[in-house]
Protein backbone atom coordinates (compact mmCIF):
# COMPACT_ATOMS: atom_id res chain seq x y z
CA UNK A 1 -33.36 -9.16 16.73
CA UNK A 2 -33.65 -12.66 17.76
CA UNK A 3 -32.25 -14.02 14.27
CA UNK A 4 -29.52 -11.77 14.72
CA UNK A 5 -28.17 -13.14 18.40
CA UNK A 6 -28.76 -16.44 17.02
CA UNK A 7 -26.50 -15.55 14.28
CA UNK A 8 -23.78 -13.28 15.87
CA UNK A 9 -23.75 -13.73 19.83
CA UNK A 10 -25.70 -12.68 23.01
CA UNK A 11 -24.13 -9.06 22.17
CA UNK A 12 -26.05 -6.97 19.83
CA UNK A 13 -24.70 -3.08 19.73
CA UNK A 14 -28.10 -1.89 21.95
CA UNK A 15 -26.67 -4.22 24.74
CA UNK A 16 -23.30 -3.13 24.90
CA UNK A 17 -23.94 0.67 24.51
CA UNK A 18 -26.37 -0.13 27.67
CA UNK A 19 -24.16 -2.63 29.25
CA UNK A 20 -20.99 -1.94 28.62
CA UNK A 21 -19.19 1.06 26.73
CA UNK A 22 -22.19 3.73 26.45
CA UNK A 23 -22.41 5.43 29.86
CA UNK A 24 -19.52 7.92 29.21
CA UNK A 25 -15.72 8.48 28.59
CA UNK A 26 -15.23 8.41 32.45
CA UNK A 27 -17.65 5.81 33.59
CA UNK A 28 -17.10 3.41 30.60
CA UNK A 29 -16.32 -0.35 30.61
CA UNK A 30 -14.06 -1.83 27.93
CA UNK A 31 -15.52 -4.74 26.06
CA UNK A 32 -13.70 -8.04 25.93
CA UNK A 33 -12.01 -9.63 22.69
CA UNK A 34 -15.22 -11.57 22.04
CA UNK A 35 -17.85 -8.48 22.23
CA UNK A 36 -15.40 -6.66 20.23
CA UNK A 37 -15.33 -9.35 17.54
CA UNK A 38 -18.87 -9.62 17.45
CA UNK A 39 -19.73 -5.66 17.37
CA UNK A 40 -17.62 -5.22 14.49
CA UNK A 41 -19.06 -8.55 12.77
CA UNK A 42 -22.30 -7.16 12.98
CA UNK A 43 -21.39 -3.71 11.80
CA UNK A 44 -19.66 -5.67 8.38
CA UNK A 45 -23.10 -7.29 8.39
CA UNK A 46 -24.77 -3.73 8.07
CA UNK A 47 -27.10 -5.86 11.02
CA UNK A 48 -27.28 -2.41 13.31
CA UNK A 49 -30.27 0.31 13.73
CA UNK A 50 -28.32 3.55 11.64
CA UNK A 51 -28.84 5.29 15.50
CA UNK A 52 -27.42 2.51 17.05
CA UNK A 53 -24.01 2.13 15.46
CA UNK A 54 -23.83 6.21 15.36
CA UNK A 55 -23.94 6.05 19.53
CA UNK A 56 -21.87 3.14 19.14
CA UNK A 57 -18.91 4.30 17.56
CA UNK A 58 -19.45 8.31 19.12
CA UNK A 59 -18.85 5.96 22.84
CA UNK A 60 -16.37 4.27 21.69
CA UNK A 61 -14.40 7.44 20.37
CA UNK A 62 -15.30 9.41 23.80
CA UNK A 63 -13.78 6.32 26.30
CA UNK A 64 -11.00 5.75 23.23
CA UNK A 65 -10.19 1.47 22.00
CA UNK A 66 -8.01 -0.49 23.88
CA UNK A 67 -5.36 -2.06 21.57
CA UNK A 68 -7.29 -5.51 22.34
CA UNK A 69 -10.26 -4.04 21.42
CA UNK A 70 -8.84 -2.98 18.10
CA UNK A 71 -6.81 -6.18 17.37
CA UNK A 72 -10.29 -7.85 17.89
CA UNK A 73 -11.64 -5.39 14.87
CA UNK A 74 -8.73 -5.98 12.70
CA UNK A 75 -8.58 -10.01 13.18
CA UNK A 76 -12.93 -9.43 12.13
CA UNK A 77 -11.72 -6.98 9.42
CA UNK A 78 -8.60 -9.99 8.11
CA UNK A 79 -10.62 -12.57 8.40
CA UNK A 80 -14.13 -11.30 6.78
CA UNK A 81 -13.91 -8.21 4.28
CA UNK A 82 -10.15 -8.26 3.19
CA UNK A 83 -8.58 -10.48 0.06
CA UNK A 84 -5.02 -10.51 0.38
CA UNK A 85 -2.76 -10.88 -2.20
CA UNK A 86 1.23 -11.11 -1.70
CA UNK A 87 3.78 -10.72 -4.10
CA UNK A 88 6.95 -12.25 -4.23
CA UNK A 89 9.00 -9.81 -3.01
CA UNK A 90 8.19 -8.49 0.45
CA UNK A 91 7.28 -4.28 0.86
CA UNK A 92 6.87 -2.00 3.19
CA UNK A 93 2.89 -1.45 4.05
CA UNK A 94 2.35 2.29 3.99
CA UNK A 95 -0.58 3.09 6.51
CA UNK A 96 -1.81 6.60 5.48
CA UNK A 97 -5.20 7.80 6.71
CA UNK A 98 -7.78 6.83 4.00
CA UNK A 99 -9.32 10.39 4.51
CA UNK A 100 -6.33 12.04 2.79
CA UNK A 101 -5.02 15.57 3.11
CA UNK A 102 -6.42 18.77 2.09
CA UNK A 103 -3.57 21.45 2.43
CA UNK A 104 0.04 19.90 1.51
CA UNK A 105 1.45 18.90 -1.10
CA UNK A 106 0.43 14.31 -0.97
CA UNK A 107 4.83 12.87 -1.09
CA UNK A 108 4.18 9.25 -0.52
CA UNK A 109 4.12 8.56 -4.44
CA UNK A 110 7.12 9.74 -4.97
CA UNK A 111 8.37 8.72 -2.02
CA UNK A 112 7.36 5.40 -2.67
CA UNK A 113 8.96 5.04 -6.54
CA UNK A 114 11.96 6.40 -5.57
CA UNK A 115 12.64 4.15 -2.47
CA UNK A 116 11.73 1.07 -4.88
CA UNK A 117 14.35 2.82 -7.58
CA UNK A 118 16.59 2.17 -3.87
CA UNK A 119 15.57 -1.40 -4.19
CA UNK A 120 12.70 -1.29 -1.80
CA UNK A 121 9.46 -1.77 -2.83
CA UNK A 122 6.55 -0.50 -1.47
CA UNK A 123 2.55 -0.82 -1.14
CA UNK A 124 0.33 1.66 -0.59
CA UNK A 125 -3.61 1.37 -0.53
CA UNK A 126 -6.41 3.75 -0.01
CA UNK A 127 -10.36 4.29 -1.06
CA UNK A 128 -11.65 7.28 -2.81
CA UNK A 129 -12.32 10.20 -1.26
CA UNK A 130 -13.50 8.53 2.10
CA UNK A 131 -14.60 10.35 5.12
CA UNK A 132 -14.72 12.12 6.93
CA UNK A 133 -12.03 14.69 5.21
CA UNK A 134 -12.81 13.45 2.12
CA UNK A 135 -9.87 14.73 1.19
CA UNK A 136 -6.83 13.64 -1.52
CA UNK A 137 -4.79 10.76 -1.12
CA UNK A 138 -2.97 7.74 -2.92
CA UNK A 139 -5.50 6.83 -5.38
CA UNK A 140 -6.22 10.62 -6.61
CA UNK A 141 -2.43 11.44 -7.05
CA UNK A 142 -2.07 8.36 -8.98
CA UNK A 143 -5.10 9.04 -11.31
CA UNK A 144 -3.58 12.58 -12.09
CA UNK A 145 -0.32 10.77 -13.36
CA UNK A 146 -2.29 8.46 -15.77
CA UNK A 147 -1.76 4.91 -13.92
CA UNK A 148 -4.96 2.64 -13.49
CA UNK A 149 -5.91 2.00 -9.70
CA UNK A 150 -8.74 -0.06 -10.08
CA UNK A 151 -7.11 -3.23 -10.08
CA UNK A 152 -7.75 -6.43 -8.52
CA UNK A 153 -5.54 -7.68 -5.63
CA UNK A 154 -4.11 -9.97 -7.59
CA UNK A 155 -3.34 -7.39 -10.15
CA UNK A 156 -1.71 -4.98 -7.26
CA UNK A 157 0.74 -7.49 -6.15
CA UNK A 158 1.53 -7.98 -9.81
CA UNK A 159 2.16 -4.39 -9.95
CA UNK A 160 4.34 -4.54 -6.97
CA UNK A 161 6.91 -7.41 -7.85
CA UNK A 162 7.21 -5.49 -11.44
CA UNK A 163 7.33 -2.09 -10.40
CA UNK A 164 8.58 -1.79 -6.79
CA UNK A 165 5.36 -0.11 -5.93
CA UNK A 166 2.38 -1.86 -5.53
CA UNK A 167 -1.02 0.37 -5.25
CA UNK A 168 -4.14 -1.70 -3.61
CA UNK A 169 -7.13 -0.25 -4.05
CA UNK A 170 -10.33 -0.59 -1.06
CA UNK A 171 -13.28 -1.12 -2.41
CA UNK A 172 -11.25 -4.10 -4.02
CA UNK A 173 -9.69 -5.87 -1.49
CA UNK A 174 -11.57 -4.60 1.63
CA UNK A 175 -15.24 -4.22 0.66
CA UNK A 176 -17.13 -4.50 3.30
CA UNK A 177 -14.87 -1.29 4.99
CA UNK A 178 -15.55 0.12 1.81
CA UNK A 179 -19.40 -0.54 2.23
CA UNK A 180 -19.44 1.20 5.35
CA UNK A 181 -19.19 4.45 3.90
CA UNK A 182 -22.28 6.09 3.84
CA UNK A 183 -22.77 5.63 7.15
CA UNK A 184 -19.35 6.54 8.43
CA UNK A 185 -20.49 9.99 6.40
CA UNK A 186 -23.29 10.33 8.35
CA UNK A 187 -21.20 10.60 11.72
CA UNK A 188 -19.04 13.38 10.98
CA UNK A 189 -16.35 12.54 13.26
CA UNK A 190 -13.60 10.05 12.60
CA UNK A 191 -14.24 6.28 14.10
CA UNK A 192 -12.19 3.47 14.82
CA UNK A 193 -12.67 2.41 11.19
CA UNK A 194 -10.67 5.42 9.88
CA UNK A 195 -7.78 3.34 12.17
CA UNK A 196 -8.16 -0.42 11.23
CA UNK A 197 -8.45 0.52 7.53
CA UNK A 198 -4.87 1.85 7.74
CA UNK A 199 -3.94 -1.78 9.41
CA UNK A 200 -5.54 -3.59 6.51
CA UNK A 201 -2.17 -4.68 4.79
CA UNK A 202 -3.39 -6.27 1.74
CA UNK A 203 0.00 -7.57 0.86
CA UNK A 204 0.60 -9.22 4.15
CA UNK A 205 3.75 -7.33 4.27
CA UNK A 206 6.48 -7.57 7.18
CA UNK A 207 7.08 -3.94 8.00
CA UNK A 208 4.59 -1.54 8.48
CA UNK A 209 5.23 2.19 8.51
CA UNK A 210 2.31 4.72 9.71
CA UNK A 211 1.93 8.13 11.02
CA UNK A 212 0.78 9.40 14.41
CA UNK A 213 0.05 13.03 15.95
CA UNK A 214 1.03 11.52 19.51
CA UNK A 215 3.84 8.98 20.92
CA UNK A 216 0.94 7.25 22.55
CA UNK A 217 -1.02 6.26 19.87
CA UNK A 218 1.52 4.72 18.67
CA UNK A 219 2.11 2.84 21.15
CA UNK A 220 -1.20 1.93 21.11
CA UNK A 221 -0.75 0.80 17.46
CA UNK A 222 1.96 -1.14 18.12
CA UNK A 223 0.49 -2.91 20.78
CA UNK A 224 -3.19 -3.23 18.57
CA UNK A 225 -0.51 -5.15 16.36
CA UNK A 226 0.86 -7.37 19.32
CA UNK A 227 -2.15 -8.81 20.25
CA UNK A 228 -4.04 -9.33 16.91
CA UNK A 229 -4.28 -12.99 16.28
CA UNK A 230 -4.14 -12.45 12.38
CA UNK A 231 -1.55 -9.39 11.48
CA UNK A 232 2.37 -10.04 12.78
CA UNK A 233 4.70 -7.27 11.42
CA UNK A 234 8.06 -8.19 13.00
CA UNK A 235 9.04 -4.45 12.53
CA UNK A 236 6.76 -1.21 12.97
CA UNK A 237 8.09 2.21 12.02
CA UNK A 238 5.87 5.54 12.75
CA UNK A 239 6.67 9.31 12.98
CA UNK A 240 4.30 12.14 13.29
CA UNK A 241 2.86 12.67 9.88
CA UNK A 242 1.19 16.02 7.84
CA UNK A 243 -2.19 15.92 8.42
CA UNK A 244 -1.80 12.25 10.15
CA UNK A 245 -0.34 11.24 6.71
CA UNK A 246 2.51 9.22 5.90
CA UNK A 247 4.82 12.36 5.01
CA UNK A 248 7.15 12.78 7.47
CA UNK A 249 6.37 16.78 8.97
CA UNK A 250 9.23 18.80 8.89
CA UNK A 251 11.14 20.41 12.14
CA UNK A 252 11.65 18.20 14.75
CA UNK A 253 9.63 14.95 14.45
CA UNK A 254 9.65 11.81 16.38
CA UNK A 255 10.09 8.48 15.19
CA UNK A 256 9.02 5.20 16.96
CA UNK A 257 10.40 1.72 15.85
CA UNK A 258 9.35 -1.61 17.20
CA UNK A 259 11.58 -4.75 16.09
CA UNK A 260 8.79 -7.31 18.11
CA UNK A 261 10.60 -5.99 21.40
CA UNK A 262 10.43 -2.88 23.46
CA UNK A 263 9.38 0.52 21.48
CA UNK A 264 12.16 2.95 20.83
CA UNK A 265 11.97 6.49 19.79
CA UNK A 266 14.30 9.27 18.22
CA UNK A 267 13.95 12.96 17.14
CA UNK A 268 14.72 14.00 13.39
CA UNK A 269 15.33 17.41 13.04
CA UNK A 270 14.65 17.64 9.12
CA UNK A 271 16.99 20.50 8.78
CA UNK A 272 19.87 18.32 9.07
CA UNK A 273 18.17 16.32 5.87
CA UNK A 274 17.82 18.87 3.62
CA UNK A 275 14.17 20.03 4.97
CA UNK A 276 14.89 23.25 6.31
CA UNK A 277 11.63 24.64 6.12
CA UNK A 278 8.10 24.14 7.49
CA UNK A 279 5.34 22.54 6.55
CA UNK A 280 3.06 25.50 5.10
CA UNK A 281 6.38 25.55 2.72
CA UNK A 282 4.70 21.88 1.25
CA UNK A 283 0.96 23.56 0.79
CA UNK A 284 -0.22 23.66 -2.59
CA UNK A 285 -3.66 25.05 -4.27
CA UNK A 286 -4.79 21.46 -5.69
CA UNK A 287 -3.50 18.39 -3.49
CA UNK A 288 -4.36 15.75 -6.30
CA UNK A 289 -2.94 17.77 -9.26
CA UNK A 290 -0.13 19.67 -7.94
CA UNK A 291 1.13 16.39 -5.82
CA UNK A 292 1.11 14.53 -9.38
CA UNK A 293 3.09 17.50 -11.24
CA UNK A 294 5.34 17.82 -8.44
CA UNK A 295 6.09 13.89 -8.39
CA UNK A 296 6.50 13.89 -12.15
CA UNK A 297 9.32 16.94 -12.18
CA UNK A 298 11.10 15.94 -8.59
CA UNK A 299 11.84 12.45 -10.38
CA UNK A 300 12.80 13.85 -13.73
CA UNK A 301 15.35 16.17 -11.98
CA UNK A 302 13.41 19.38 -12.74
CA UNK A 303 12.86 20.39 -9.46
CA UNK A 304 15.59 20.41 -6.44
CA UNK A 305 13.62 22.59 -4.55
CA UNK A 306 11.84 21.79 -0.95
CA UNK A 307 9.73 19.36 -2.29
CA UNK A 308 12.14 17.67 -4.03
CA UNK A 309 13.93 17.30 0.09
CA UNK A 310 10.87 16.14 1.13
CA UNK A 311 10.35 13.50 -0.99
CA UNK A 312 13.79 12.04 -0.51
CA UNK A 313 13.69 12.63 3.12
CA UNK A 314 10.72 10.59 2.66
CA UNK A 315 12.18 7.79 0.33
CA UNK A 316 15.17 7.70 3.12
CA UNK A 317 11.75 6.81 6.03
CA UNK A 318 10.90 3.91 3.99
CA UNK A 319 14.48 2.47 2.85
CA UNK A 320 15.03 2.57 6.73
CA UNK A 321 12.02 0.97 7.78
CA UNK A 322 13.12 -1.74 5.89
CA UNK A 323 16.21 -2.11 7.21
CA UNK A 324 17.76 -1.40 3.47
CA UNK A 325 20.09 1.19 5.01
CA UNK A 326 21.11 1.40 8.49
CA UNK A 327 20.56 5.10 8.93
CA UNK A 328 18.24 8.25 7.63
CA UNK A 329 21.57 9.09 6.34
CA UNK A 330 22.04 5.81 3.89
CA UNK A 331 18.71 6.33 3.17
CA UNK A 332 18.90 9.41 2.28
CA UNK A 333 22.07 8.81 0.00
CA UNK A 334 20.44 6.33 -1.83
CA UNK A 335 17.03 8.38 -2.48
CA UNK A 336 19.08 11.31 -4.46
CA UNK A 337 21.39 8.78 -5.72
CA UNK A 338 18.29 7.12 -7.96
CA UNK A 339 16.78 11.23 -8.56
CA UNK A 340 20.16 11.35 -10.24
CA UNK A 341 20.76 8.87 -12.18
CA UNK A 342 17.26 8.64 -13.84
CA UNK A 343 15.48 5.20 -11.89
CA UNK A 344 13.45 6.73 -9.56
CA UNK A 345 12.05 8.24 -13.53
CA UNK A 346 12.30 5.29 -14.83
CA UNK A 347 9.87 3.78 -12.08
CA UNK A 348 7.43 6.17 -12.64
CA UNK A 349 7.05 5.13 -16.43
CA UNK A 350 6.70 1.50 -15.63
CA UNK A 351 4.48 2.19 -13.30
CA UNK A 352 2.22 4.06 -15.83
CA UNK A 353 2.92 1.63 -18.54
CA UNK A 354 1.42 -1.63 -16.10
């Protein structure tokens, strides 16, 4: 243990769980920026007892991160375990939770080709079945429609200037996340980890969009975002998401937006969008399949059905986030415009044929 304080600090996890955050979600001390820095340092460093980092992370789930505490783990995360590569053109970072969904229907793929059909590209990253759901999500959908995800960074940016939608994926450009994984599965219980990954924007894009169950934790990611010394969006988008993914639910959902000022927020009701239904209308038997079959035939203009809504409702999210359309409703206009005419289609194939 002494080689490791010389190495990392005066702040090993023992200390702070005795110190600092481990005596309960009432009674509970924050940690500063440095101890922050310097916990999550050591947990990249897999320096921790196994027992250790489990109370860890269950104490700092039960008192809940400050957003300084989690810009501190992102800055760690930027500046040792993630290789970012940019393209040329600048996308929207989609922020889904690596831990996928098991029950509806996965939209962000679609989404995603038709808003860069729109003319605004996208990137989306994720690992492979990570946990603690270890459920579907970007990578799986994509495998089912034939593209290769195991690319390099360097390769996924390439993807993104040629395509319009860029796929990173984890184990790639964030490894040392990604080496955390056996012992994230050993918790059972989501951790602040299943957060920063979603933060990780590989393509050091300008606009982030992300999901949240709760107005407050978006706030909370918004202001995670403010004071990170390393990440500096100048716009953040995030509405309450199926199973805390990035497809917008259906009824009435809330949307925040953050321009680098104060944090605004507005109700959709999805009827008015097309997506007059619910969200056990968007379930499916066989999340990585049926997503890719319903992606292939909403984009071909074989199916105008719900899902075929919800992915342009979707598309719309991300043309606005951009600021490529002004409103939901020019987003919107331009999603089934490029479902019509073939481009969204068109994407797809390129996207298979990188």
């Amino acid at each position: 243990m002494a080689k490791a304080t010389r190495s990392f600090g005066d702040w090993p996890l023992k200390r702070l769980m005795t110190e600092v955050v481990g005596s309960g979600h009432k009674s509970a001390d924050d940690m500063t920026r440095d101890q922050a820095r310097e916990a999550f340092r050591r947990i990249l460093a897999l320096e921790p007892d196994p027992t250790t980092l489990g109370a860890f992370w269950l104490a700092n789930r039960w008192k809940r991160n400050t957003p300084e505490e989690l810009a501190a783990y992102v800055d760690v995360m930027a500046e040792e375990s993630v290789e970012f590569a940019e393209p040329d053109c600048d996308p929207v970072d989609c922020g889904a939770n690596y831990d996928g969904k098991h029950t509806s229907a996965l939209l962000g793929v679609g989404a995603g080709l038709v808003a860069a059909a729109a003319g605004t590209p996208v990137v989306v990253h994720s690992g492979d079945r990570v946990p603690t759901q270890r459920a579907t999500a970007y990578r799986h959908v994509l495998d089912e429609l034939g593209v290769e995800t195991d690319r390099s960074p360097a390769e996924s940016a390439d993807m993104t200037d040629e395509v319009g939608f860029g796929f990173y994926y984890q184990p790639n450009f964030n490894p040392g996340v990604a080496g955390l994984e056996d012992r994230r599965d050993q918790m059972g219980v989501r951790t602040f980890v299943n957060t920063i990954e979603t933060l990780a924007n590989p393509a050091r894009a300008d606009v982030h969009l992300g999901s949240f169950y709760h107005l407050p934790y978006a706030k909370r990611i918004i202001d995670t975002f403010e004071a990170s010394e390393r990440y500096d969006p100048s716009r953040v988008v995030m509405f309450q998401g199926m199973e805390g993914y990035d497809d917008i639910r259906p009824g009435s959902t809330k949307v925040a937006v953050w321009d680098g000022g104060e944090l605004s927020d507005f109700d959709v009701r999805t009827a008015e969008y097309g997506m007059d239904f619910t969200g056990d209308d968007l379930a499916v038997d066989d999340v990585a399949a049926d997503s890719a079959h319903i992606t292939e035939a909403v984009l071909a203009g074989e199916r105008t059905d719900r899902f075929a809504d919800a992915i342009a409702v979707n598309a719309a999210v991300r043309i606005f986030a951009r600021r490529d359309a002004e409103t939901l409703e020019e987003g919107l206009e331009a999603a089934r415009a490029v479902i019509e005419d073939g481009s969204a289609e068109a994407r797809l194939e390129d996207l298979r044929a990188f």
